[in-house]
Protein backbone atom coordinates (compact mmCIF):
# COMPACT_ATOMS: atom_id res chain seq x y z
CA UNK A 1 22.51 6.81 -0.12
CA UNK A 2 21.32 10.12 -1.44
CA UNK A 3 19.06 10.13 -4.38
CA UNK A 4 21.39 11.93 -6.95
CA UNK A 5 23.85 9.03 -6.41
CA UNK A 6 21.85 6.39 -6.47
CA UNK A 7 20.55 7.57 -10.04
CA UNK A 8 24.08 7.65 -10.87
CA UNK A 9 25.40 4.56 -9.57
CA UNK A 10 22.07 2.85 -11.93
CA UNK A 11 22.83 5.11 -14.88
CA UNK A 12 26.31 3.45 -14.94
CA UNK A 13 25.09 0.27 -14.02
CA UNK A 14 22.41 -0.18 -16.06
CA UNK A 15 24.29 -1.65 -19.43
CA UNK A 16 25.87 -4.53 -16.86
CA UNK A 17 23.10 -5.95 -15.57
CA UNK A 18 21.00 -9.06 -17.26
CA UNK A 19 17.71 -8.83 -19.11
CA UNK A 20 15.99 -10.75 -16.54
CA UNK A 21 16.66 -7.93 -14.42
CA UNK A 22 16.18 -5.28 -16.63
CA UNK A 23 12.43 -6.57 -16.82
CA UNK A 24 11.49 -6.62 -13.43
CA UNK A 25 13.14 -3.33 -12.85
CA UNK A 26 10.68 -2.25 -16.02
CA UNK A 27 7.58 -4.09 -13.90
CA UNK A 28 8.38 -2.16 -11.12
CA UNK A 29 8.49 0.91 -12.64
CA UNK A 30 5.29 0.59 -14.62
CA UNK A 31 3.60 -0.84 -10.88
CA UNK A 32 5.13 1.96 -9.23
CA UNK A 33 3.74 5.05 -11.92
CA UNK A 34 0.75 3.21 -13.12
CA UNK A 35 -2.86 5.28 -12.88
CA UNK A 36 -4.44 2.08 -12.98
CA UNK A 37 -3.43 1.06 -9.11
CA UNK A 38 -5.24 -1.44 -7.33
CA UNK A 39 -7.77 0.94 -5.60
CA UNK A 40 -8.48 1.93 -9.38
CA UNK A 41 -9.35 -1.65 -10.38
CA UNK A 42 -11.60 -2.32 -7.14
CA UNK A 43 -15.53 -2.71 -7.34
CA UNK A 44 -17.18 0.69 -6.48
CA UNK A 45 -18.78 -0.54 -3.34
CA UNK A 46 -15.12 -1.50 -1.95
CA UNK A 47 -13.66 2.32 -2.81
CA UNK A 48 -16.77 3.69 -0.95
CA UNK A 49 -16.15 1.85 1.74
CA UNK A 50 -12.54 2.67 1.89
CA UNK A 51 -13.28 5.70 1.61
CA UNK A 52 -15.24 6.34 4.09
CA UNK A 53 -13.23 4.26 6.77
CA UNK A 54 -10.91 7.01 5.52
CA UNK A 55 -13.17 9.66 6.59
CA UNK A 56 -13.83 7.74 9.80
CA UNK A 57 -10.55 7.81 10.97
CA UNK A 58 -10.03 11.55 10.33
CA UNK A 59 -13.14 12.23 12.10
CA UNK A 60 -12.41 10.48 15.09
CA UNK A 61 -14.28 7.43 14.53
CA UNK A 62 -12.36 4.47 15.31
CA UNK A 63 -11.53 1.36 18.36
CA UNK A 64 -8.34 0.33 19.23
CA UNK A 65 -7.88 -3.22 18.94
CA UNK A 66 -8.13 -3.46 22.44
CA UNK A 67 -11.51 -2.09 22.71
CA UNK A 68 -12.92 -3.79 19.94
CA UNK A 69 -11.41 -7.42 21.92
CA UNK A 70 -12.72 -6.00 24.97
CA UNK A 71 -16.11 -5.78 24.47
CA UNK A 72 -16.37 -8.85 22.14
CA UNK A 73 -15.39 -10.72 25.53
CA UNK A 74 -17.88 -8.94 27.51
CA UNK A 75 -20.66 -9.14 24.64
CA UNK A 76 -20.09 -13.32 24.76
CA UNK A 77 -19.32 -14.01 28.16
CA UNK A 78 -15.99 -14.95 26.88
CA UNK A 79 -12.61 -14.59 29.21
């Protein structure tokens, strides 16, 4: 459904639905537009390191899953 009718079909919906709903329609607005997101509220340490396993990945620097297995095996003499 396109966007402009979905607002519609909730602007006429809106005054039939019950206030249970209403409120977690309201908590996932505010969760979905808050500035204070859950990479806001992590320790500093965490966002640099999130960060820069961002800037990892654009650089080039990463293991497939596969890999990573792989030599874990080969490391531990594991089959």
């Amino acid at each position: 459904m396109e966007a402009i009718k979905l607002r519609e079909k909730w602007q006429k919906s809106i005054s039939k639905v019950d206030d249970r709903f209403i409120r977690m329609i309201d908590a996932l607005y505010k969760s979905y537009t808050s500035e204070d997101d859950i990479y806001n509220g992590l320790p500093e340490e965490a966002k640099y390191l999130i960060d820069q396993g961002l800037k990892d990945i654009k650089e080039g620097r990463i293991h497939s899953h596969e890999n990573v297995i792989a030599e874990f095996k080969e490391k531990y003499k594991l089959s």
